[in-house]
PDB file of N, CA and C in Angstrom:
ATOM      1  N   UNK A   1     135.978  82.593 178.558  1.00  0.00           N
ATOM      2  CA  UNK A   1     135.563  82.880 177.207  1.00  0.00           C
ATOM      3  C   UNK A   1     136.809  83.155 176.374  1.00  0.00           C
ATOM      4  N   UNK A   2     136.735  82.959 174.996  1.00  0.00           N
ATOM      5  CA  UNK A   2     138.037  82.843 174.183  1.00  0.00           C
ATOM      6  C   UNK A   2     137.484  83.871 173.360  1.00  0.00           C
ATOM      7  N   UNK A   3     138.528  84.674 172.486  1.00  0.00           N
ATOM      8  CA  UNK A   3     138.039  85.481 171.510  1.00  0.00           C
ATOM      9  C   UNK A   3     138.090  84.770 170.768  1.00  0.00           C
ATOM     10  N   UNK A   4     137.616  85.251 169.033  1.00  0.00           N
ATOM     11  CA  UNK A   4     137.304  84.760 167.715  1.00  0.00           C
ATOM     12  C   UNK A   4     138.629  84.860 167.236  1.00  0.00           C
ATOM     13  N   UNK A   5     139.923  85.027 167.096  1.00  0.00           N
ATOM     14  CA  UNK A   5     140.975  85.253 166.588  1.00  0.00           C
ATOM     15  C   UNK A   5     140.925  86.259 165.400  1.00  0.00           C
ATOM     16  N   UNK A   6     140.152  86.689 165.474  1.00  0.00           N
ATOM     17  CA  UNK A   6     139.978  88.139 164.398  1.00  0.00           C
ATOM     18  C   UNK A   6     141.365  89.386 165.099  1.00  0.00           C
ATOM     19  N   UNK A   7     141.102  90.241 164.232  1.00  0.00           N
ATOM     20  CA  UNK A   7     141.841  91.481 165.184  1.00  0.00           C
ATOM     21  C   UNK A   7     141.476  92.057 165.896  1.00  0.00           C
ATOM     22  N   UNK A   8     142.209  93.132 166.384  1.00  0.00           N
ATOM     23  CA  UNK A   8     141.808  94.090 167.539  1.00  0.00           C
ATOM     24  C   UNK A   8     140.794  94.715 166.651  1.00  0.00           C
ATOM     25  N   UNK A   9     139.451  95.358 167.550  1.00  0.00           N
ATOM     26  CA  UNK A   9     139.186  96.467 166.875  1.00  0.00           C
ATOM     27  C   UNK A   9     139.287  97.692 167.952  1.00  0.00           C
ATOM     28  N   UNK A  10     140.009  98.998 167.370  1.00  0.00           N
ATOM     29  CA  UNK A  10     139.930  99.968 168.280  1.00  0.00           C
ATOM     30  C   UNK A  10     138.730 100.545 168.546  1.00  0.00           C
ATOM     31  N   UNK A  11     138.377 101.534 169.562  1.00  0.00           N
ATOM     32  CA  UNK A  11     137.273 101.597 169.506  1.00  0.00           C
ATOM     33  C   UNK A  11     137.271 103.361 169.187  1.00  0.00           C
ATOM     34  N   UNK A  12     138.555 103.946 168.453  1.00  0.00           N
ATOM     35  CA  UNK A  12     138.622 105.261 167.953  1.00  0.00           C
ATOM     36  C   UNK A  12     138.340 104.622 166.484  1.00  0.00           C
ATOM     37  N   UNK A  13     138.336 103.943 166.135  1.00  0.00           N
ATOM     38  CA  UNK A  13     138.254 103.382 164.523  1.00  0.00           C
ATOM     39  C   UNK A  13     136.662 102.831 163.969  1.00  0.00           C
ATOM     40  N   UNK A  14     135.745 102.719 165.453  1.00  0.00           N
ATOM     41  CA  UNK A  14     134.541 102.810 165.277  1.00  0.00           C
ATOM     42  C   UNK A  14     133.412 104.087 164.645  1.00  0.00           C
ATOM     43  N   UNK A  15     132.192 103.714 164.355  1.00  0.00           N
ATOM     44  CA  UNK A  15     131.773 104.397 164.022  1.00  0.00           C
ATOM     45  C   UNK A  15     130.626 104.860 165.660  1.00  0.00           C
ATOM     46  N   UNK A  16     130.994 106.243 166.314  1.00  0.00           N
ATOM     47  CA  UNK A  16     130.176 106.517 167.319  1.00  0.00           C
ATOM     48  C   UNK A  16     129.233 106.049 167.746  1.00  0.00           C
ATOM     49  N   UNK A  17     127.879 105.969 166.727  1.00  0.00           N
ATOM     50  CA  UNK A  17     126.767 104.649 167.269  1.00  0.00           C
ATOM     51  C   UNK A  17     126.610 103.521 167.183  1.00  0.00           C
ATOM     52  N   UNK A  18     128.058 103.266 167.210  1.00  0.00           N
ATOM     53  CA  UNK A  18     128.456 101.620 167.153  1.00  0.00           C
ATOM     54  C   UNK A  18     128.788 101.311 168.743  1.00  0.00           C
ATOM     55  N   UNK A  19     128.823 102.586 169.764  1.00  0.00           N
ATOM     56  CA  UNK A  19     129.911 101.773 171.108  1.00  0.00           C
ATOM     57  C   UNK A  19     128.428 102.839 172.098  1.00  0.00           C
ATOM     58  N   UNK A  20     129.018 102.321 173.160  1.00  0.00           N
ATOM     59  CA  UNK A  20     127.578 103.307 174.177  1.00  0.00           C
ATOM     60  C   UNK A  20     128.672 103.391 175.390  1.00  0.00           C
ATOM     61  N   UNK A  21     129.942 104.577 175.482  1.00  0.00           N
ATOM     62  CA  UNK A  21     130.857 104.738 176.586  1.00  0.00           C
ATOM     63  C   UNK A  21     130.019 105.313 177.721  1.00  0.00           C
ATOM     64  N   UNK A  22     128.834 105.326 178.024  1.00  0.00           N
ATOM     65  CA  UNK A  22     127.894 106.447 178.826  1.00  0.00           C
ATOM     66  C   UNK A  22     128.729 106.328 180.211  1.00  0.00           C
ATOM     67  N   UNK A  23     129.264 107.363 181.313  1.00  0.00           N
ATOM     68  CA  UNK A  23     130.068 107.186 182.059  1.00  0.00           C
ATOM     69  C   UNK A  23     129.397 106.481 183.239  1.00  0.00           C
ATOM     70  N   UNK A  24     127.897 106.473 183.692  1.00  0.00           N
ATOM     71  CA  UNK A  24     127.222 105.374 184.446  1.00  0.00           C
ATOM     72  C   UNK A  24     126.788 104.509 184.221  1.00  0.00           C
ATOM     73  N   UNK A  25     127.017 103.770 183.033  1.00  0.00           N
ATOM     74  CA  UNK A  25     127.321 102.421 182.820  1.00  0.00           C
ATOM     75  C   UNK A  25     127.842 101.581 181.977  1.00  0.00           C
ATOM     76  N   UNK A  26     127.586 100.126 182.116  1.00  0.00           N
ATOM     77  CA  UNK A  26     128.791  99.582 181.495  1.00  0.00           C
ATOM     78  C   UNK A  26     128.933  99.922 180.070  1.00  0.00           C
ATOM     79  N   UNK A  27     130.495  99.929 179.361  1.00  0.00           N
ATOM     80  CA  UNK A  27     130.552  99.859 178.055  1.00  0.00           C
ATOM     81  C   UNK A  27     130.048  98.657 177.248  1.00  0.00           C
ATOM     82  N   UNK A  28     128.907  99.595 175.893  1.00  0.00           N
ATOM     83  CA  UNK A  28     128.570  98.206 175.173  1.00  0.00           C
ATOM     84  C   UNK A  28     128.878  98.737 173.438  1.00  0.00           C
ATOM     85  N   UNK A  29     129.191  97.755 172.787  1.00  0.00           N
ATOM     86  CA  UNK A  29     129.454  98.208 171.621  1.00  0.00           C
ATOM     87  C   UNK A  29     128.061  97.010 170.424  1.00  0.00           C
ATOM     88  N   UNK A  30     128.708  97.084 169.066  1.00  0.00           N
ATOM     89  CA  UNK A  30     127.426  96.430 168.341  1.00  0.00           C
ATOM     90  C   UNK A  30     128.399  95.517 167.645  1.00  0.00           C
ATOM     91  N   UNK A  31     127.595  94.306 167.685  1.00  0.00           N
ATOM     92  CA  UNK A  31     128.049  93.069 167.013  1.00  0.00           C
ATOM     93  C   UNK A  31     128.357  93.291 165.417  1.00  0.00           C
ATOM     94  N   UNK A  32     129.814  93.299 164.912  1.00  0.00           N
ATOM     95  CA  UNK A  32     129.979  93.608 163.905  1.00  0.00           C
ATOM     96  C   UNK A  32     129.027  92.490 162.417  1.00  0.00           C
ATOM     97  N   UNK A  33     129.048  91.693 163.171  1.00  0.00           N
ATOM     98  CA  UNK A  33     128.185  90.318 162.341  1.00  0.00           C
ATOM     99  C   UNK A  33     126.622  90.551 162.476  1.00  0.00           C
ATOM    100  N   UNK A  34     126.111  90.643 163.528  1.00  0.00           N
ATOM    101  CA  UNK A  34     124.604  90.435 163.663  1.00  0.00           C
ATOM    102  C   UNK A  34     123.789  91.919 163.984  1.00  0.00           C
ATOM    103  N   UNK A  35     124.852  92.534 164.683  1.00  0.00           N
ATOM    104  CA  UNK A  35     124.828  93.564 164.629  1.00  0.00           C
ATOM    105  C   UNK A  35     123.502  93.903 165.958  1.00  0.00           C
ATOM    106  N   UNK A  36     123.652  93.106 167.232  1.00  0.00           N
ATOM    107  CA  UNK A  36     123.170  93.077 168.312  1.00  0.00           C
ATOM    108  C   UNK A  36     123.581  93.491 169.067  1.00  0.00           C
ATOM    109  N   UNK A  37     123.312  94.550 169.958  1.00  0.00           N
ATOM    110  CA  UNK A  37     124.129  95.345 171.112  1.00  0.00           C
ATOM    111  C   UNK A  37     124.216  94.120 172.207  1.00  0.00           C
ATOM    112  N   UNK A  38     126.126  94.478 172.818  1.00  0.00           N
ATOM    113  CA  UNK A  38     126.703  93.310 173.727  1.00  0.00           C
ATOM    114  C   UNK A  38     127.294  94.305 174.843  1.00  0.00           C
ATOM    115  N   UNK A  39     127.620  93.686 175.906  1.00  0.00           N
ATOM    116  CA  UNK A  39     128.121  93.904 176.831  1.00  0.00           C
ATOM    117  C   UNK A  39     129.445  93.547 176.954  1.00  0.00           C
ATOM    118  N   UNK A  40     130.517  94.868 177.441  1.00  0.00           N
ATOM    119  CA  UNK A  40     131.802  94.425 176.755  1.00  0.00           C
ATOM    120  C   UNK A  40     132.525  93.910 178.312  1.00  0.00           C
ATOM    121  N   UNK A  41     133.140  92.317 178.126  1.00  0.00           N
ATOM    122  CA  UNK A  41     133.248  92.199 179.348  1.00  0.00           C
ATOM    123  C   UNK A  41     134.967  91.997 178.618  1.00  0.00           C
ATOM    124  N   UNK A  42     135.974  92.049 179.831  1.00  0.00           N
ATOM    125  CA  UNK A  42     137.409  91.695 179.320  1.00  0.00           C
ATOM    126  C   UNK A  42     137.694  91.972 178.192  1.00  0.00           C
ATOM    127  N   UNK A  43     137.416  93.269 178.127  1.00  0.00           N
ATOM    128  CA  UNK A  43     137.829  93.664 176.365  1.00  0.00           C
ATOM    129  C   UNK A  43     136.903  92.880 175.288  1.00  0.00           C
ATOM    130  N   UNK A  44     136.056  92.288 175.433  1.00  0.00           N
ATOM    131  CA  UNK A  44     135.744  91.536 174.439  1.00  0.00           C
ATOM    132  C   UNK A  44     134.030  91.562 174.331  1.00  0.00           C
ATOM    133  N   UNK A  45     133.725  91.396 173.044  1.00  0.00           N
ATOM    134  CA  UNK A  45     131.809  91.194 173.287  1.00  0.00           C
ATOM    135  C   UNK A  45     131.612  89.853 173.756  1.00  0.00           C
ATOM    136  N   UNK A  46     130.598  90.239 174.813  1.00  0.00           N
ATOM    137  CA  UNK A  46     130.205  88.937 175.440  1.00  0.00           C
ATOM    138  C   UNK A  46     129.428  88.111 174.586  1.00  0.00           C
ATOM    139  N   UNK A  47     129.498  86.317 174.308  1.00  0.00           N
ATOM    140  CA  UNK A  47     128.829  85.724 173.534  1.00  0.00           C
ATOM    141  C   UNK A  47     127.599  85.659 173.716  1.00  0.00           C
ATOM    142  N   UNK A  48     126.865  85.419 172.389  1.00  0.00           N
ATOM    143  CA  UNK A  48     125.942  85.117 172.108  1.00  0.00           C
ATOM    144  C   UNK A  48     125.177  84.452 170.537  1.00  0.00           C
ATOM    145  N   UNK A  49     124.137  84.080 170.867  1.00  0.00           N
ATOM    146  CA  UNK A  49     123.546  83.045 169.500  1.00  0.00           C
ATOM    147  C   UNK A  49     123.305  84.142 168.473  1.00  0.00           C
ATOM    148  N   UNK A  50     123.619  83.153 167.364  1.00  0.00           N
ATOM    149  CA  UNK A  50     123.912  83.617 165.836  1.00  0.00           C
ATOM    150  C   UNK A  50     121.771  83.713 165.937  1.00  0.00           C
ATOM    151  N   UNK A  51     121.059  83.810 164.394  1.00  0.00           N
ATOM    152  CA  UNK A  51     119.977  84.149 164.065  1.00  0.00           C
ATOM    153  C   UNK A  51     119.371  83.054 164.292  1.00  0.00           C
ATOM    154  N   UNK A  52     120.301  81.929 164.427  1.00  0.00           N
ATOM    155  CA  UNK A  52     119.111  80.477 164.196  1.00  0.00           C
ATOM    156  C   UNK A  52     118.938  80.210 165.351  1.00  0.00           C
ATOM    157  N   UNK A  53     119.500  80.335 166.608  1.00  0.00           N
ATOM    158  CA  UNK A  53     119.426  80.446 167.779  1.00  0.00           C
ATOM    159  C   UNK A  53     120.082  79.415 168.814  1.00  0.00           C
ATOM    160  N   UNK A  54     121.014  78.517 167.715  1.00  0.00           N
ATOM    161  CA  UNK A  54     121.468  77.715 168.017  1.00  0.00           C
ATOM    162  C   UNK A  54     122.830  77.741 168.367  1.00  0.00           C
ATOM    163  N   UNK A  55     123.209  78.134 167.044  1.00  0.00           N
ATOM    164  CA  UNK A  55     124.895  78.493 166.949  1.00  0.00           C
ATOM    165  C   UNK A  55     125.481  79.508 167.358  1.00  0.00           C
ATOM    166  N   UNK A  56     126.724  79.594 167.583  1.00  0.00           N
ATOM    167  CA  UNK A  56     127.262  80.744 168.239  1.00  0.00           C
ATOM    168  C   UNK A  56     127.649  81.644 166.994  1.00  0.00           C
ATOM    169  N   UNK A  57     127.201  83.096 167.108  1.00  0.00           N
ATOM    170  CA  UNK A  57     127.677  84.290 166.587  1.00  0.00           C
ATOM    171  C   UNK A  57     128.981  84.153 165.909  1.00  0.00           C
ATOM    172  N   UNK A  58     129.459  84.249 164.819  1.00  0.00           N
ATOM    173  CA  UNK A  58     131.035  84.389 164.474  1.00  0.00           C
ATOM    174  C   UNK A  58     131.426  85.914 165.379  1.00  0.00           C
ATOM    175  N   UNK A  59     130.358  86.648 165.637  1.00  0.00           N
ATOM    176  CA  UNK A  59     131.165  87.703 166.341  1.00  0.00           C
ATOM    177  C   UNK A  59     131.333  87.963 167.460  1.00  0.00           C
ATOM    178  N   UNK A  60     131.015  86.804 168.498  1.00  0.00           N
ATOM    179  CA  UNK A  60     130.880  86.624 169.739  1.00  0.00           C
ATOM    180  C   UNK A  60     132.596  86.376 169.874  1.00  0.00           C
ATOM    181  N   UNK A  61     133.183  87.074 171.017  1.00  0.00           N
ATOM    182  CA  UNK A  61     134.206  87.287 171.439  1.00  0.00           C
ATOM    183  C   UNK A  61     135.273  88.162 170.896  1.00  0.00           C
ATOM    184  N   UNK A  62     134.724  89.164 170.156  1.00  0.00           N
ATOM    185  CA  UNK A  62     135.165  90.146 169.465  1.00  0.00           C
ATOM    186  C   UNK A  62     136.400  91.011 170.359  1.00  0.00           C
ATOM    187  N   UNK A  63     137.514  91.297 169.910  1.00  0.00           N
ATOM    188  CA  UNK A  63     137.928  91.960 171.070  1.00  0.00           C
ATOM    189  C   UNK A  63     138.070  93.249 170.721  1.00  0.00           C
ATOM    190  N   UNK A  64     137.754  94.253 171.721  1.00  0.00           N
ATOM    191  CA  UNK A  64     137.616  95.674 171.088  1.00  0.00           C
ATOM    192  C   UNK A  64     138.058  96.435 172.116  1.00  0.00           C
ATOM    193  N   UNK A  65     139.223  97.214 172.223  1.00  0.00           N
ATOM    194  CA  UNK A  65     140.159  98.263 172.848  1.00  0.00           C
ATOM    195  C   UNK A  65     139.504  99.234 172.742  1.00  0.00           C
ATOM    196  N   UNK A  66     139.309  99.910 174.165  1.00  0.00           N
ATOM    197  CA  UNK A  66     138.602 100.975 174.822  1.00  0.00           C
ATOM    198  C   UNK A  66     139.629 102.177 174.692  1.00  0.00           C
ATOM    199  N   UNK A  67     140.311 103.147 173.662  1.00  0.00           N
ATOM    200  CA  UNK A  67     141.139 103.800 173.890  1.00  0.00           C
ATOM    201  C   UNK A  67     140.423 104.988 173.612  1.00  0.00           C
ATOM    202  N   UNK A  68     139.082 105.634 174.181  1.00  0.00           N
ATOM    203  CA  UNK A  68     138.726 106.291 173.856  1.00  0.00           C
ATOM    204  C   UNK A  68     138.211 106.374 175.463  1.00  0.00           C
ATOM    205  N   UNK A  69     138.106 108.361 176.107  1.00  0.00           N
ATOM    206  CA  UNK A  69     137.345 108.394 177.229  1.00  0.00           C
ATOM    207  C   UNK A  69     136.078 108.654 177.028  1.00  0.00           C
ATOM    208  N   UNK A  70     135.484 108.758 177.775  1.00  0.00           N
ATOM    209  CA  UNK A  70     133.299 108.612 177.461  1.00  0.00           C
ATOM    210  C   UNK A  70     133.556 110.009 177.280  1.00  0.00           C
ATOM    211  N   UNK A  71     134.601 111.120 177.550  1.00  0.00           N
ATOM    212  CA  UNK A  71     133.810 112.571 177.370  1.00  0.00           C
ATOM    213  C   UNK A  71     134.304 112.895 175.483  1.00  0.00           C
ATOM    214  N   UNK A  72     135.824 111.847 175.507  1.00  0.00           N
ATOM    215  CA  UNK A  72     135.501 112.178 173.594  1.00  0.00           C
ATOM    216  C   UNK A  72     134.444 111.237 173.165  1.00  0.00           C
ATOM    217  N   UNK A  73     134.155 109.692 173.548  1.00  0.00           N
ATOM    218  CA  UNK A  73     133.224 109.818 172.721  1.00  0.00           C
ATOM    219  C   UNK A  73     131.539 110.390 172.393  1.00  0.00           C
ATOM    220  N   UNK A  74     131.694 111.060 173.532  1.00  0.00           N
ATOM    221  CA  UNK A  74     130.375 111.793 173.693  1.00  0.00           C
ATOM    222  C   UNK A  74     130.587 112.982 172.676  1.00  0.00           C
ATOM    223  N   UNK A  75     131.964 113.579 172.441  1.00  0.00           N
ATOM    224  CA  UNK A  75     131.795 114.727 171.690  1.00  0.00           C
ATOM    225  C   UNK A  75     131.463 114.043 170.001  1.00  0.00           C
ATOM    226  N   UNK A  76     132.438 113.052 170.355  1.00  0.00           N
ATOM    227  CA  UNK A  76     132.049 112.435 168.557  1.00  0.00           C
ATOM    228  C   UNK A  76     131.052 111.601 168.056  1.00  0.00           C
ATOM    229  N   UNK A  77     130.443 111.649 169.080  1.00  0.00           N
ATOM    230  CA  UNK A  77     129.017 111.625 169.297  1.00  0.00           C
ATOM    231  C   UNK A  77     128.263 112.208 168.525  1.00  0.00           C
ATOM    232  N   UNK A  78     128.080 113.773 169.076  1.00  0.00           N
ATOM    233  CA  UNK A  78     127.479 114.750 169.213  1.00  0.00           C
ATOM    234  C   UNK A  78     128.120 115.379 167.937  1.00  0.00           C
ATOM    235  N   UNK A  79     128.851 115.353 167.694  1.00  0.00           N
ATOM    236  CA  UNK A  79     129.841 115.515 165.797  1.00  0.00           C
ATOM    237  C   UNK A  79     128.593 114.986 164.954  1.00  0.00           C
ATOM    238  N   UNK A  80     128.585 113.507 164.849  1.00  0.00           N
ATOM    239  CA  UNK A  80     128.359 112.527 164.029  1.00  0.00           C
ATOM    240  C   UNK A  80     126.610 113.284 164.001  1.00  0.00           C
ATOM    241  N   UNK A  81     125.719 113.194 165.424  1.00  0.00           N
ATOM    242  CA  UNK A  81     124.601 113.611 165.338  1.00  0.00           C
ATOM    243  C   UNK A  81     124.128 115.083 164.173  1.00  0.00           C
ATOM    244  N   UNK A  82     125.296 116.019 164.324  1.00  0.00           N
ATOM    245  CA  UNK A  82     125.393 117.412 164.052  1.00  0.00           C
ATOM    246  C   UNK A  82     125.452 116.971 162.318  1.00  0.00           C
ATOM    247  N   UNK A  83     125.883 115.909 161.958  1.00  0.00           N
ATOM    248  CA  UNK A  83     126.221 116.252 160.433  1.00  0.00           C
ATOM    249  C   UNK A  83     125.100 115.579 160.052  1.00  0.00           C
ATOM    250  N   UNK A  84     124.897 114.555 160.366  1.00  0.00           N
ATOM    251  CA  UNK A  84     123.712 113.683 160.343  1.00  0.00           C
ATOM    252  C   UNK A  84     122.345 114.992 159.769  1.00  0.00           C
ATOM    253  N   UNK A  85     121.904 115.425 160.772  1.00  0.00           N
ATOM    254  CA  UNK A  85     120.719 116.551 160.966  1.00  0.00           C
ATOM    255  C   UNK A  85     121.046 117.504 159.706  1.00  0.00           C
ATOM    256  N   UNK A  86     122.480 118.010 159.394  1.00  0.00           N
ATOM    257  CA  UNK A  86     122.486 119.045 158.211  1.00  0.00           C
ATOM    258  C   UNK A  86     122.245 117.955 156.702  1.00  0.00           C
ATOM    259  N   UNK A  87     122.185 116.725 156.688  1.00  0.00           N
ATOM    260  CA  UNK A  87     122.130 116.079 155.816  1.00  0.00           C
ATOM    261  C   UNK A  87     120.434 115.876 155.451  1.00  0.00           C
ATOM    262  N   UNK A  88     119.557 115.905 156.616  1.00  0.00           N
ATOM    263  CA  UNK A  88     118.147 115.361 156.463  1.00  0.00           C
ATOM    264  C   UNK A  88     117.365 116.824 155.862  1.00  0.00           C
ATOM    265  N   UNK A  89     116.690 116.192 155.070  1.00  0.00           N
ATOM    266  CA  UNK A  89     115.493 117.477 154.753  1.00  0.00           C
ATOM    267  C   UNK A  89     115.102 117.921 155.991  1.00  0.00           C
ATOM    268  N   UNK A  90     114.001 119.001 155.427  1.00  0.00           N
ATOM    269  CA  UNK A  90     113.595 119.968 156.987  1.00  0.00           C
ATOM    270  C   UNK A  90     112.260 119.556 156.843  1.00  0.00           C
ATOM    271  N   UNK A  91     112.024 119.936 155.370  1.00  0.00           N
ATOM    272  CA  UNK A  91     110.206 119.499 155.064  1.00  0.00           C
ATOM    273  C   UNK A  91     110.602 118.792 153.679  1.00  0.00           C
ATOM    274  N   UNK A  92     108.956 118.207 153.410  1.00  0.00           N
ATOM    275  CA  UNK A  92     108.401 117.712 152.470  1.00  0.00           C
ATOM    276  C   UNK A  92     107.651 117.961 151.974  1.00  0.00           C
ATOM    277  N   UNK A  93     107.693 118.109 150.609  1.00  0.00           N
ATOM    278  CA  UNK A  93     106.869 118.895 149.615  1.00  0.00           C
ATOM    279  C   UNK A  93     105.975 117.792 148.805  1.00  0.00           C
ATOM    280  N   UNK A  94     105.042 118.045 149.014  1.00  0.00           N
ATOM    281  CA  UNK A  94     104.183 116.937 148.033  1.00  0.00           C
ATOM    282  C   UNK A  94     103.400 117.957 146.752  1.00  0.00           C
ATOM    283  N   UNK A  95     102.992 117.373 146.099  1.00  0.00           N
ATOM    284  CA  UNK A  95     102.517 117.293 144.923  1.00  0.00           C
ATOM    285  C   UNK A  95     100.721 117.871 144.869  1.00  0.00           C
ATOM    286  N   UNK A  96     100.457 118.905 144.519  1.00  0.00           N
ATOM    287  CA  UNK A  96      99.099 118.997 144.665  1.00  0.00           C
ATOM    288  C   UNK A  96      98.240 117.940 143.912  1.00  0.00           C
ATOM    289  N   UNK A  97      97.316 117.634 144.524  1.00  0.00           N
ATOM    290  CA  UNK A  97      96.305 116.915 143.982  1.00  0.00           C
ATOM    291  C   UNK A  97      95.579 117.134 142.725  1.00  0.00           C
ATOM    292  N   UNK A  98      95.719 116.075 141.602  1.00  0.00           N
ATOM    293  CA  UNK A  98      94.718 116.668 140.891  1.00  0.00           C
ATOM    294  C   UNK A  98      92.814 116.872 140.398  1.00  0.00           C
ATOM    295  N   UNK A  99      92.256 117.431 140.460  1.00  0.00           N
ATOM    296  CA  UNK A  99      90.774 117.663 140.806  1.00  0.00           C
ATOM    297  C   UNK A  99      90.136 116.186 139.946  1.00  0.00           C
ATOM    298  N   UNK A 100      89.186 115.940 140.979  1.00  0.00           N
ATOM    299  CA  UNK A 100      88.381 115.064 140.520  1.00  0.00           C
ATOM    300  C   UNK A 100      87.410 115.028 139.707  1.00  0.00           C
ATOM    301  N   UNK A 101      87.809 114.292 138.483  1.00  0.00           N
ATOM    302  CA  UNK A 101      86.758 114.146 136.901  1.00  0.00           C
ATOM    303  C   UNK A 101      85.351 114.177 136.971  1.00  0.00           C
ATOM    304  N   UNK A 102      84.236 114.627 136.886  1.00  0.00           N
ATOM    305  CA  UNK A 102      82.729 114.815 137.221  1.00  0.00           C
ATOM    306  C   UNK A 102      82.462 112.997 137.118  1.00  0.00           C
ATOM    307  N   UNK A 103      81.695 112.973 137.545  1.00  0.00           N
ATOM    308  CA  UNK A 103      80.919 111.434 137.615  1.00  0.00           C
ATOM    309  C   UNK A 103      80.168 111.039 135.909  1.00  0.00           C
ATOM    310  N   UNK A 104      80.442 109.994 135.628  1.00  0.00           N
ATOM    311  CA  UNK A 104      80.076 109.412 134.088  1.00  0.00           C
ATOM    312  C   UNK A 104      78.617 110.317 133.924  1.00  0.00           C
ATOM    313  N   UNK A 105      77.516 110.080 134.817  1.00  0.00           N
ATOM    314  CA  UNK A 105      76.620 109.933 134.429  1.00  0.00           C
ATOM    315  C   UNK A 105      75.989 111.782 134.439  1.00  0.00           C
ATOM    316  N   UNK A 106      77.237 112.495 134.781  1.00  0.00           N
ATOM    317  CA  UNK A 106      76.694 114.243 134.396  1.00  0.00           C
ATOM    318  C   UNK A 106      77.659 114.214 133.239  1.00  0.00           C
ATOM    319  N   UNK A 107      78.491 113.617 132.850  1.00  0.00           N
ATOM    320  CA  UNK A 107      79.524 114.048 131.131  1.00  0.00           C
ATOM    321  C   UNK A 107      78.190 114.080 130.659  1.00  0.00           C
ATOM    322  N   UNK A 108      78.575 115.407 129.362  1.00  0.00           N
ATOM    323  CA  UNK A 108      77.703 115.141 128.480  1.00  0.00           C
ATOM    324  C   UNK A 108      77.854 114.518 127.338  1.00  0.00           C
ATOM    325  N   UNK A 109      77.259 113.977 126.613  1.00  0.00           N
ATOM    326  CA  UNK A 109      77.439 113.222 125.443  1.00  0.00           C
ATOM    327  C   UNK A 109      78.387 113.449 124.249  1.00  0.00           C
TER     328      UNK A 109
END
């Protein structure tokens, strides 16, 4: 397999739920183009078909440097999750209802 002649991408320059370092199994990161989780074989995403199902991915053979160990990226992980959660509401507030108009035929005239 050949890479795409793009650049390196590091994989400290990723965004955390972009790569899956889990230490029992293999490293997979996300197709910067299609954005399909791959299996990183020889440094590189393993190929696969673009949307039409024909053509090959422009991001198939991506090459992406592992300079990160699974226990940082688990912490920056667990970072990214932490800010994430202070960003989301807790609840939702809706709007009381407003009461329903009597039926035409009790209005009075």
């Amino acid at each position: 397999m050949r890479h795409n002649e793009r650049p390196v991408l590091l994989a400290s320059t990723m965004a955390p739920n972009l790569l899956s370092l889990h230490p029992d199994e293999r490293p997979m990161a996300v197709c910067t183009d299609c954005g399909a989780w791959r299996i990183l074989r020889r440094n590189m995403l393993w190929p696969h078909r673009a949307a039409d199902g024909v053509s090959r991915c422009p991001g198939s053979g991506q090459r992406i440097v592992l300079d990160l160990t699974p226990a940082e990226w688990l912490s920056s992980l667990s970072v990214a999750c932490r800010d994430a959660a202070g960003r989301r509401a807790r609840r939702t507030f809706s709007k009381p209802e407003p009461p329903a108009p009597p039926p035409l035929h009790r209005m009075a005239a």
